[in-house]
PDB file of N, CA and C in Angstrom:
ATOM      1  N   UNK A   1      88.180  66.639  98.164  1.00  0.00           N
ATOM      2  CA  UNK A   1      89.346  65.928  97.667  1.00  0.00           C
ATOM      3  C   UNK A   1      88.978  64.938  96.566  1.00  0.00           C
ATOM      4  N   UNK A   2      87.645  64.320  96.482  1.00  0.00           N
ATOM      5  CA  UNK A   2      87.940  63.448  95.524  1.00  0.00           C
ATOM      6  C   UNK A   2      87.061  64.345  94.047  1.00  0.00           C
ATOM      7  N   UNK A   3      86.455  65.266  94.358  1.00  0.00           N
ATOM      8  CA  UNK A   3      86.785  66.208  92.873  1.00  0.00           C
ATOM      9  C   UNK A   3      87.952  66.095  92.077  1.00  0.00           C
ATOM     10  N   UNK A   4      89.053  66.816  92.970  1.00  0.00           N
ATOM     11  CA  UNK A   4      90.253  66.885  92.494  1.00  0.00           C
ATOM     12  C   UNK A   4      90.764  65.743  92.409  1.00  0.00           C
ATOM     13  N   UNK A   5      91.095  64.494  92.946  1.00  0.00           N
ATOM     14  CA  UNK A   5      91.117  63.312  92.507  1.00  0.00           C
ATOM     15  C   UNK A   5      90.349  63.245  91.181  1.00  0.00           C
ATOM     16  N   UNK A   6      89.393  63.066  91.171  1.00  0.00           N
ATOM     17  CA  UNK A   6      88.615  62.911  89.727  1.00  0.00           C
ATOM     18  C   UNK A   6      89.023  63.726  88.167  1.00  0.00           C
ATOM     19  N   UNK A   7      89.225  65.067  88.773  1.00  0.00           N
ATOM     20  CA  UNK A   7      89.867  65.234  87.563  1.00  0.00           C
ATOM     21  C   UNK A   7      91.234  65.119  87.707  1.00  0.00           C
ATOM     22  N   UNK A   8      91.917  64.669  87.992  1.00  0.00           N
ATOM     23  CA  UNK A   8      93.901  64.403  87.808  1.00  0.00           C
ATOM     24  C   UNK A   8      93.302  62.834  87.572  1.00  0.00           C
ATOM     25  N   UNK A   9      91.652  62.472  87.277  1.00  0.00           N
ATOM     26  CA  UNK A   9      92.135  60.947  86.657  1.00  0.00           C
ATOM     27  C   UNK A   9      91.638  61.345  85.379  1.00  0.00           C
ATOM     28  N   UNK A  10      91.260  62.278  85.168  1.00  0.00           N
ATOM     29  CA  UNK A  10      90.386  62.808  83.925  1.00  0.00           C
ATOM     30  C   UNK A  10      91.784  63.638  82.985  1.00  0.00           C
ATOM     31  N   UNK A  11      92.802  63.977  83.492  1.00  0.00           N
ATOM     32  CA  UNK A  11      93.747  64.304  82.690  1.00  0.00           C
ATOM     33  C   UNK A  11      94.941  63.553  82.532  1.00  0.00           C
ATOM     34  N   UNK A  12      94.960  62.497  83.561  1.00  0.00           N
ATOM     35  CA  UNK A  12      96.294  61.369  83.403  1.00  0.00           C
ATOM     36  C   UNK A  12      95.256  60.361  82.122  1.00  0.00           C
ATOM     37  N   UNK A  13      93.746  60.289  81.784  1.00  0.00           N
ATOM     38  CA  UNK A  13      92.766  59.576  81.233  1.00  0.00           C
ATOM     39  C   UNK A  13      93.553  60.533  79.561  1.00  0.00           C
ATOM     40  N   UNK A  14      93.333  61.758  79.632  1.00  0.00           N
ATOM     41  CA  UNK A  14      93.982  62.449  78.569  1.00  0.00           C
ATOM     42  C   UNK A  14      95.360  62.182  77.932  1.00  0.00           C
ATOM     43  N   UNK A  15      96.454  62.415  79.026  1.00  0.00           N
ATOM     44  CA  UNK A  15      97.864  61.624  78.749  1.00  0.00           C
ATOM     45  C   UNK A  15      97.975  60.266  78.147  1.00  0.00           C
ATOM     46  N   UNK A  16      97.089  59.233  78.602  1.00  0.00           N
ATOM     47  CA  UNK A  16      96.954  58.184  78.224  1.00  0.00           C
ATOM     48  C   UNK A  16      96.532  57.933  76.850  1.00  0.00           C
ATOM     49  N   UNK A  17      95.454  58.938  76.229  1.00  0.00           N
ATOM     50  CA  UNK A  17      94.898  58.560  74.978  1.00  0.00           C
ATOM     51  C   UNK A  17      95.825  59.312  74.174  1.00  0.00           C
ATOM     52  N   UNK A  18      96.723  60.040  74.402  1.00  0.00           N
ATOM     53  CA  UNK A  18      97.708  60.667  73.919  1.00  0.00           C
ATOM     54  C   UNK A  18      98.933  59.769  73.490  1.00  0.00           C
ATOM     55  N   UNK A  19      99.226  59.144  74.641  1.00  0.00           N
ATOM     56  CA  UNK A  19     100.436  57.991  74.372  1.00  0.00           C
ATOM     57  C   UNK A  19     100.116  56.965  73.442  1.00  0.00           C
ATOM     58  N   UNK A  20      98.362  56.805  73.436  1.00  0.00           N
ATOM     59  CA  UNK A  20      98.081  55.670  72.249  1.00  0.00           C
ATOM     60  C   UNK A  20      98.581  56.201  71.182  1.00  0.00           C
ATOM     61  N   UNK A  21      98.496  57.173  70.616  1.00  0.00           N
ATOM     62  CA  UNK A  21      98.861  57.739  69.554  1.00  0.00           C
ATOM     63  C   UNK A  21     100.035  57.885  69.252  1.00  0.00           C
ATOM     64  N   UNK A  22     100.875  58.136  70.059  1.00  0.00           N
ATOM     65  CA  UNK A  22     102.550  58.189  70.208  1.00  0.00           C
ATOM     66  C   UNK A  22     102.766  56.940  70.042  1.00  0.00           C
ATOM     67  N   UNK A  23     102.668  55.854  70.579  1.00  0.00           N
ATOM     68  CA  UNK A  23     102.671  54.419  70.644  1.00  0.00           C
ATOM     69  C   UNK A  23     102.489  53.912  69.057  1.00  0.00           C
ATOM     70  N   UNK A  24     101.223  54.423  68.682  1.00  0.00           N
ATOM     71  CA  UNK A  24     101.003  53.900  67.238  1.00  0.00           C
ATOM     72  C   UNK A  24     102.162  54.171  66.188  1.00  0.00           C
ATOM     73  N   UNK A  25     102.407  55.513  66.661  1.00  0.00           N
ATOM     74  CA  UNK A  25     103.517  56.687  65.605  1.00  0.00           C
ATOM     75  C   UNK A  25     105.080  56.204  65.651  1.00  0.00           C
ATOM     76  N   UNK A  26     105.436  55.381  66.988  1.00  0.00           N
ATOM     77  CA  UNK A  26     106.539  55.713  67.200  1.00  0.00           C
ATOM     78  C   UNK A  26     107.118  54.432  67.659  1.00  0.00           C
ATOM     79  N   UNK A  27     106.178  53.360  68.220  1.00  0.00           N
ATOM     80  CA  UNK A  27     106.553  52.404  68.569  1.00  0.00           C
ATOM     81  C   UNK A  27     107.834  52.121  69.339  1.00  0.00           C
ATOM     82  N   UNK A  28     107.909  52.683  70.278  1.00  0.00           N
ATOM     83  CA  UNK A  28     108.825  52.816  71.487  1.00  0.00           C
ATOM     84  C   UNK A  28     108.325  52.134  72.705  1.00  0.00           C
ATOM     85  N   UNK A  29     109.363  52.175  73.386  1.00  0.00           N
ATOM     86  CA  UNK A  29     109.054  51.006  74.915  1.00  0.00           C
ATOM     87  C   UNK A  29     109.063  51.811  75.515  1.00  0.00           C
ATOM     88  N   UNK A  30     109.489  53.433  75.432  1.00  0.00           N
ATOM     89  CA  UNK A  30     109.257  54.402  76.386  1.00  0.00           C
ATOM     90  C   UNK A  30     108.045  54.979  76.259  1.00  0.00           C
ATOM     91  N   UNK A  31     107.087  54.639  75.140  1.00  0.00           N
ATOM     92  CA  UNK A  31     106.028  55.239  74.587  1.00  0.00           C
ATOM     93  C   UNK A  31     104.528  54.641  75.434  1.00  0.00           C
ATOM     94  N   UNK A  32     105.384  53.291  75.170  1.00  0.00           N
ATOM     95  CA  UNK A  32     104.416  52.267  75.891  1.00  0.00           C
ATOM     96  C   UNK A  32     104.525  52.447  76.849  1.00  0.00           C
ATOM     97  N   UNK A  33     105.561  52.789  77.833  1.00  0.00           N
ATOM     98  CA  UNK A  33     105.463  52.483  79.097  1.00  0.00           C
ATOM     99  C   UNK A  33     105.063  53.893  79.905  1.00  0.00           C
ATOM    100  N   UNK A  34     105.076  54.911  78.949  1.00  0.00           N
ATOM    101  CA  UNK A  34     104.335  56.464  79.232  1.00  0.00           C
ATOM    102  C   UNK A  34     102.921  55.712  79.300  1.00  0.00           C
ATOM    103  N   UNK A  35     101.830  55.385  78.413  1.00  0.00           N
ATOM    104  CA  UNK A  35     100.779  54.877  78.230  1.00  0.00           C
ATOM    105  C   UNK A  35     100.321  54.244  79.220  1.00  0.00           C
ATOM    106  N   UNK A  36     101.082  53.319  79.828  1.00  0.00           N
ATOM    107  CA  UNK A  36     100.738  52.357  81.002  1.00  0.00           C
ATOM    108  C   UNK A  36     100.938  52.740  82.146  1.00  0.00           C
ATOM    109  N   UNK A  37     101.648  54.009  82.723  1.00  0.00           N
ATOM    110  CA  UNK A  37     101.960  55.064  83.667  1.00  0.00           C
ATOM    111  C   UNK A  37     100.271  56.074  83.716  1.00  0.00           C
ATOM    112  N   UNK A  38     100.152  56.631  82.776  1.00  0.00           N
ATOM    113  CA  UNK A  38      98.896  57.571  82.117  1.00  0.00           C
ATOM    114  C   UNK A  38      97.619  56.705  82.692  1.00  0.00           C
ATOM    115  N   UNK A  39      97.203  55.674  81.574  1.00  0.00           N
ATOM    116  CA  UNK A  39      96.072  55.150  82.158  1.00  0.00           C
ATOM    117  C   UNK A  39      96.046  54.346  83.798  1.00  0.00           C
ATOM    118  N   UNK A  40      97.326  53.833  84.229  1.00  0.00           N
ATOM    119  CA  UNK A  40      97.027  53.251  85.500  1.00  0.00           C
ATOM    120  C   UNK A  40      97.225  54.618  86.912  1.00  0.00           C
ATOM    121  N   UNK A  41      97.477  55.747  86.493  1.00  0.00           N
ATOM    122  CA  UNK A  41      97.325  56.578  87.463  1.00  0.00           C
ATOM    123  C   UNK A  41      96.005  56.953  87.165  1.00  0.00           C
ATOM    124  N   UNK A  42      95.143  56.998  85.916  1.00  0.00           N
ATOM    125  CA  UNK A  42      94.024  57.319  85.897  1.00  0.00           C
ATOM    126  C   UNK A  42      92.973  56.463  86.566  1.00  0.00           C
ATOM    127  N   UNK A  43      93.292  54.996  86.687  1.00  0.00           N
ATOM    128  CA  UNK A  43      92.240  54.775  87.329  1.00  0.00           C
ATOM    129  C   UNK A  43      92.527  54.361  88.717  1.00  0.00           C
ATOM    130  N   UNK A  44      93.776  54.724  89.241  1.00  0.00           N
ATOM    131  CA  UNK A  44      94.177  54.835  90.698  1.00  0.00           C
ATOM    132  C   UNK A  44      93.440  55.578  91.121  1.00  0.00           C
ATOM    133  N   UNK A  45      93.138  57.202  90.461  1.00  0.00           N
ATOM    134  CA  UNK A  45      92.696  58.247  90.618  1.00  0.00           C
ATOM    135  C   UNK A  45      91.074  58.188  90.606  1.00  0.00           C
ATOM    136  N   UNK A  46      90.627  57.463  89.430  1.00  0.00           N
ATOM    137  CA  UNK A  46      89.123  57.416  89.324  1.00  0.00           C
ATOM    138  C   UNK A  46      88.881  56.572  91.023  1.00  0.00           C
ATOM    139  N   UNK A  47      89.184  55.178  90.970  1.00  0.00           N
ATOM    140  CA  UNK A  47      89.119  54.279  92.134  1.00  0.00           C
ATOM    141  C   UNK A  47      89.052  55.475  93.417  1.00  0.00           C
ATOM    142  N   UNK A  48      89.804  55.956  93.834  1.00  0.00           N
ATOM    143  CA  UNK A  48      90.000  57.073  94.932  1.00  0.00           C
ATOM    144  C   UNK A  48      88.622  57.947  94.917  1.00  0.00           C
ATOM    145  N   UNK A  49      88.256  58.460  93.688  1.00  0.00           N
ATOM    146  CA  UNK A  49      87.058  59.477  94.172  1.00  0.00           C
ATOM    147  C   UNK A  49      85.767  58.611  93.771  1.00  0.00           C
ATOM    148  N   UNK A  50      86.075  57.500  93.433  1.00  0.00           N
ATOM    149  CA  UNK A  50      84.510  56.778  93.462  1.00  0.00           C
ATOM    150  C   UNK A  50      84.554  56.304  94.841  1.00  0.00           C
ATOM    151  N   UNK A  51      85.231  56.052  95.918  1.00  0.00           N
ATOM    152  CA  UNK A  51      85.143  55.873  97.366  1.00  0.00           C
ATOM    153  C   UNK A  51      83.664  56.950  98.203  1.00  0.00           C
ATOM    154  N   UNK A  52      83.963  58.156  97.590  1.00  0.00           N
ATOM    155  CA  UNK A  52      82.645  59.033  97.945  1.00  0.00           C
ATOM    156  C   UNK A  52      81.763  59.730  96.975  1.00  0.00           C
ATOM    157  N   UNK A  53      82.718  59.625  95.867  1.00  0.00           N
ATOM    158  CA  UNK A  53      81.422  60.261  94.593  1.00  0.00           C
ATOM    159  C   UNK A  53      80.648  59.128  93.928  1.00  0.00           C
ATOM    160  N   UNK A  54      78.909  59.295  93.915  1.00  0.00           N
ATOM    161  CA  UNK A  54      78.267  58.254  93.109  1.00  0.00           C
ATOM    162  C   UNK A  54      79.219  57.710  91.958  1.00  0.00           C
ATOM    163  N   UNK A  55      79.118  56.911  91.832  1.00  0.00           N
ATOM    164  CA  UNK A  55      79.810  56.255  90.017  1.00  0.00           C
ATOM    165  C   UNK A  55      79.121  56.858  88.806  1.00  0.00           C
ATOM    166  N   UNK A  56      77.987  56.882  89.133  1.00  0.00           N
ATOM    167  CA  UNK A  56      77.252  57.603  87.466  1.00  0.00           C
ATOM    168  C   UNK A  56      78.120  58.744  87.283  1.00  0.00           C
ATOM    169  N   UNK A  57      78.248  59.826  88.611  1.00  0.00           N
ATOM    170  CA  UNK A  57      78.876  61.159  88.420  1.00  0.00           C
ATOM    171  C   UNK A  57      79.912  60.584  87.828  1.00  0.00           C
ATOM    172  N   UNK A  58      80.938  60.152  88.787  1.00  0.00           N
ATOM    173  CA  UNK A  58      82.378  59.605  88.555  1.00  0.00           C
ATOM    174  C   UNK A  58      82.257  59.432  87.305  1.00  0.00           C
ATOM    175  N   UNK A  59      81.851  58.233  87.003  1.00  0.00           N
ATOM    176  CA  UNK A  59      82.333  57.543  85.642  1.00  0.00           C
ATOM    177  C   UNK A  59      82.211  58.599  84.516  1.00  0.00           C
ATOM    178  N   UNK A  60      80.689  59.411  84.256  1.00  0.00           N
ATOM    179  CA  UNK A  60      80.800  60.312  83.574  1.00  0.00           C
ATOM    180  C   UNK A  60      81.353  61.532  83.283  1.00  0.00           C
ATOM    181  N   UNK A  61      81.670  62.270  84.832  1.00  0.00           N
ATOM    182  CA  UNK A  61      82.624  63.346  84.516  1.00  0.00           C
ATOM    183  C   UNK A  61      83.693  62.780  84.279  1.00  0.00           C
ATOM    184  N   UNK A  62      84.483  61.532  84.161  1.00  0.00           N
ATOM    185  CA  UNK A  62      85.532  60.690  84.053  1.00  0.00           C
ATOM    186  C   UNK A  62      85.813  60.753  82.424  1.00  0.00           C
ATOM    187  N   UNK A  63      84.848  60.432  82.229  1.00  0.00           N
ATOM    188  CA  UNK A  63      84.754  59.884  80.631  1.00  0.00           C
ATOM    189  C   UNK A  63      84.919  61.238  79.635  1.00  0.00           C
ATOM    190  N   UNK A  64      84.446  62.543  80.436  1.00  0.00           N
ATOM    191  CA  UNK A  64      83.727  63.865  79.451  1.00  0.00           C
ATOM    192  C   UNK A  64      85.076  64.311  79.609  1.00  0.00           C
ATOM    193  N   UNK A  65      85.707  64.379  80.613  1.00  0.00           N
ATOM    194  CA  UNK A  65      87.129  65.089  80.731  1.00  0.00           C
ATOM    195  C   UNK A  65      88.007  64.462  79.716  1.00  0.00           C
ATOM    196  N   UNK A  66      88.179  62.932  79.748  1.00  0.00           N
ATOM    197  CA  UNK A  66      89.567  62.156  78.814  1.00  0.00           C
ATOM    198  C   UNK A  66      88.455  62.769  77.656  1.00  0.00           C
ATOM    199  N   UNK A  67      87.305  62.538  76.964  1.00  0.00           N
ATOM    200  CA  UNK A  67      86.934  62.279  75.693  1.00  0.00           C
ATOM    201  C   UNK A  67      87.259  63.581  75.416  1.00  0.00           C
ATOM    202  N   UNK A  68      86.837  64.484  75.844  1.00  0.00           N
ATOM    203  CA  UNK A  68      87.034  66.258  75.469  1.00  0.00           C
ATOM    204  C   UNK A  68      88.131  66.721  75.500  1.00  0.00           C
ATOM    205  N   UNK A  69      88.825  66.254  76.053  1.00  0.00           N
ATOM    206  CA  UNK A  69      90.603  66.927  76.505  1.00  0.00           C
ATOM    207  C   UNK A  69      91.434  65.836  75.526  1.00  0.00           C
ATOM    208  N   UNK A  70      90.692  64.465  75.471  1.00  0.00           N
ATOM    209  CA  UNK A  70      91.437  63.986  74.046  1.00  0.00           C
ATOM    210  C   UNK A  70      91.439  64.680  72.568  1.00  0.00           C
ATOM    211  N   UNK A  71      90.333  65.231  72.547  1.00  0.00           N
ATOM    212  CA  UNK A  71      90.182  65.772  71.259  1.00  0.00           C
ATOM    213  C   UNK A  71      90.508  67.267  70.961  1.00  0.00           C
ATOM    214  N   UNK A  72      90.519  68.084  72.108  1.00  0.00           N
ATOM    215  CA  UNK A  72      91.597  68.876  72.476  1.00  0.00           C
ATOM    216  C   UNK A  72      92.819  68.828  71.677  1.00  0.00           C
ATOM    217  N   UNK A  73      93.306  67.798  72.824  1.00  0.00           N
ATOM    218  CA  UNK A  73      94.659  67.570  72.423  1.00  0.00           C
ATOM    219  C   UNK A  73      94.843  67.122  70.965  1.00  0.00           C
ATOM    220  N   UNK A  74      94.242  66.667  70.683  1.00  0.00           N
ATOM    221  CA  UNK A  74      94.413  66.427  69.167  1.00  0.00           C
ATOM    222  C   UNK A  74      94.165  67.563  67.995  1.00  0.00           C
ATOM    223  N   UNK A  75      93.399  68.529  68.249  1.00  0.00           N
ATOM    224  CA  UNK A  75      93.416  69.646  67.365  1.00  0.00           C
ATOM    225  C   UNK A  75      94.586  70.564  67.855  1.00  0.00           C
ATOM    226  N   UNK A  76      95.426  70.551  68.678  1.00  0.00           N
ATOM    227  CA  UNK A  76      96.583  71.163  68.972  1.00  0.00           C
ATOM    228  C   UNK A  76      97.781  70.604  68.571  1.00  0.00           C
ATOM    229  N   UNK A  77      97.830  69.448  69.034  1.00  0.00           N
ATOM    230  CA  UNK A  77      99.277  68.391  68.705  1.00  0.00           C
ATOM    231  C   UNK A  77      99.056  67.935  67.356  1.00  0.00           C
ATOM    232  N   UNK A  78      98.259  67.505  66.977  1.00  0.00           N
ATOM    233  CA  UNK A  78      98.279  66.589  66.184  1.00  0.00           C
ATOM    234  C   UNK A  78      96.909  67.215  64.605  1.00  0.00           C
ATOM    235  N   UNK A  79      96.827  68.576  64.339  1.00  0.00           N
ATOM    236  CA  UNK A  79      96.163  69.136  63.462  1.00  0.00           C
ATOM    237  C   UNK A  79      94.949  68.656  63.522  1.00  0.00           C
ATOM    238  N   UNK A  80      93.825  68.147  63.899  1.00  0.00           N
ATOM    239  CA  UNK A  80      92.849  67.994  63.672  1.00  0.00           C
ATOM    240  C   UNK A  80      91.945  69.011  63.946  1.00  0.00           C
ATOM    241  N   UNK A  81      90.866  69.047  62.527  1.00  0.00           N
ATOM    242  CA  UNK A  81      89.657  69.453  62.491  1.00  0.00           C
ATOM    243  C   UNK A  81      89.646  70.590  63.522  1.00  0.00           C
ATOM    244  N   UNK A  82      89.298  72.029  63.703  1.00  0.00           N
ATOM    245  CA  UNK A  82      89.042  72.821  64.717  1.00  0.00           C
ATOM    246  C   UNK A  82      87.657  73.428  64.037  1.00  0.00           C
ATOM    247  N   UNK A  83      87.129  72.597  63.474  1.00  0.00           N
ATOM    248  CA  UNK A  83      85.381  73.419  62.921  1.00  0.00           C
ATOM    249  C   UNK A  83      84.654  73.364  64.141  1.00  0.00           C
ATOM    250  N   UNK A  84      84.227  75.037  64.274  1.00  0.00           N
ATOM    251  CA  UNK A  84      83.327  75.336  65.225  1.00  0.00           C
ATOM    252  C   UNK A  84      82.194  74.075  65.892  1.00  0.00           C
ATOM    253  N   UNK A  85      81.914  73.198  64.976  1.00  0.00           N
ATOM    254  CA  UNK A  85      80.601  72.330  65.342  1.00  0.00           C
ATOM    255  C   UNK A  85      81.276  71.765  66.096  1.00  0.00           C
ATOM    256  N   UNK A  86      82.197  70.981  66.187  1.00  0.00           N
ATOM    257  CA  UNK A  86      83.171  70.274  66.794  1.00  0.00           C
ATOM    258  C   UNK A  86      83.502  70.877  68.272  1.00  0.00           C
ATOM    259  N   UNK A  87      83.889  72.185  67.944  1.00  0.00           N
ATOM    260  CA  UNK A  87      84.344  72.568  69.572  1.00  0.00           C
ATOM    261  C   UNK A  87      82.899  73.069  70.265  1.00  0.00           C
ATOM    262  N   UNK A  88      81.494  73.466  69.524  1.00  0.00           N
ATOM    263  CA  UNK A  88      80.444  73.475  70.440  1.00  0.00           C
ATOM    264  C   UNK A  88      80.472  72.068  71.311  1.00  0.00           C
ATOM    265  N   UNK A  89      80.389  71.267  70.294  1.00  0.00           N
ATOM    266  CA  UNK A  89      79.889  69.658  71.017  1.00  0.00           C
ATOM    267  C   UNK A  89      80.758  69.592  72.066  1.00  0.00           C
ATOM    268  N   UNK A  90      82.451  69.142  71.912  1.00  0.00           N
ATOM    269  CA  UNK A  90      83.599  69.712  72.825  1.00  0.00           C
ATOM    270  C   UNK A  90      82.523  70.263  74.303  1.00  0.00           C
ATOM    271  N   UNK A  91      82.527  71.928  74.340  1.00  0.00           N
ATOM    272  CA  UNK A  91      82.076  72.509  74.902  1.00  0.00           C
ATOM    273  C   UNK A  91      80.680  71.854  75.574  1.00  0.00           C
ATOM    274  N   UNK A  92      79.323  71.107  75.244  1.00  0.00           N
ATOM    275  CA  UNK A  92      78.560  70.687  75.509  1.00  0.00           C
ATOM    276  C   UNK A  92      78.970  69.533  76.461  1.00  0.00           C
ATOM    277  N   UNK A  93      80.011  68.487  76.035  1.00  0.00           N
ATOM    278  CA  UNK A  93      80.286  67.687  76.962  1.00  0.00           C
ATOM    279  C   UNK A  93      81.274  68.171  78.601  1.00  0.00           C
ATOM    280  N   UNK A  94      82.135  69.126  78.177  1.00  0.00           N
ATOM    281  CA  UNK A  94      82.282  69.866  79.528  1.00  0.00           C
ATOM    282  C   UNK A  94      81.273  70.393  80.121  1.00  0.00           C
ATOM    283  N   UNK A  95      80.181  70.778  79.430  1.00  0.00           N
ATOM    284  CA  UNK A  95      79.159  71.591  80.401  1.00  0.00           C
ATOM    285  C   UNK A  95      78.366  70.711  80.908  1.00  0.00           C
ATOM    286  N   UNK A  96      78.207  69.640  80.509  1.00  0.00           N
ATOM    287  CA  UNK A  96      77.448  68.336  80.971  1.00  0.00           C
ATOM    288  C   UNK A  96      78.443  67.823  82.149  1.00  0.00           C
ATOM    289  N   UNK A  97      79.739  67.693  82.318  1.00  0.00           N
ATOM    290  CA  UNK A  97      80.134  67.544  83.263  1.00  0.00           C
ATOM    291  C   UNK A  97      79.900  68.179  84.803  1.00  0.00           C
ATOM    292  N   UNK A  98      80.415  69.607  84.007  1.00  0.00           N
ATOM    293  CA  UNK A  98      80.039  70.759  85.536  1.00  0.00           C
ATOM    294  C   UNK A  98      78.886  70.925  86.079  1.00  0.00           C
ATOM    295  N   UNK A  99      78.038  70.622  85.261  1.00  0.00           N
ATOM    296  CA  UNK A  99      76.558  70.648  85.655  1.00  0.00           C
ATOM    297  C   UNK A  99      75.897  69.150  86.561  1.00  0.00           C
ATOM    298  N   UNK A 100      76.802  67.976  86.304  1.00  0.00           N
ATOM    299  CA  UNK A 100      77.097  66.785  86.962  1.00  0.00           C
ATOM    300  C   UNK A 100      77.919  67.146  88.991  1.00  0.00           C
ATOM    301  N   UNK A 101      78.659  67.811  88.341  1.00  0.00           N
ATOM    302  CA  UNK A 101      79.631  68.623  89.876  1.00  0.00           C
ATOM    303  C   UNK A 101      78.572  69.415  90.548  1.00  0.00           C
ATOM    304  N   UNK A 102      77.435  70.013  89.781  1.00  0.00           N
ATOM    305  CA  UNK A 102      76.670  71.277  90.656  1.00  0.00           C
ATOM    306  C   UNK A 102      75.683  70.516  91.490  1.00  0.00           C
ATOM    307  N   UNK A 103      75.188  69.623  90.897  1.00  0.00           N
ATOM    308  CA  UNK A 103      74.181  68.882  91.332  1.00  0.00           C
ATOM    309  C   UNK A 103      74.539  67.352  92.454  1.00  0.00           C
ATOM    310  N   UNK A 104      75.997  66.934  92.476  1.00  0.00           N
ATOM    311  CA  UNK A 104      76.328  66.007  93.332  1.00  0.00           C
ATOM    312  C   UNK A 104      76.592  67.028  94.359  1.00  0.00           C
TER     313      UNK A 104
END
């Protein structure tokens, strides 16, 4: 359970860096208050699976999911950059994650 905890904080961590951007673009109180929904379920969620997962794991598969799935999301929504070098690295930091999951 707190896998799955961990990542639903690793994609509400995604939603969140998403709303910054909406927030910047759009300057809405519904924008903001998406943002502040996003990141505080994310670290409801992180808090929950650091109860039994080390923190190094946690924090880092924490971090590889929002940073990678932010930039994701940004070459989809929002046109950025899709040069191969980019989605290896992408790809390198997910595999650094799962390989974090094999070994806890």
């Amino acid at each position: 359970m707190a896998w799955i905890s961990l990542i639903l904080a690793g994609i509400f961590e995604m939603f969140g860096v998403t709303m910054i951007n909406k927030v910047n673009k759009d300057r809405t109180w519904q924008a903001l208050l998406l943002l502040i929904i996003g990141f505080g379920a994310s670290f409801v969620f992180l808090a929950y699976a650091m109860q039994t997962l080390p923190m190094g794991t946690a924090y880092a598969v924490w971090t590889g999911i929002g940073a990678s799935g932010g930039a994701i999301l940004a070459m989809i929504f929002y046109g950025e950059s899709k040069d191969w070098k980019r989605i290896l690295f992408i790809a390198m930091i997910l595999g650094a994650a799962v390989g974090l999951k094999l070994i806890s």
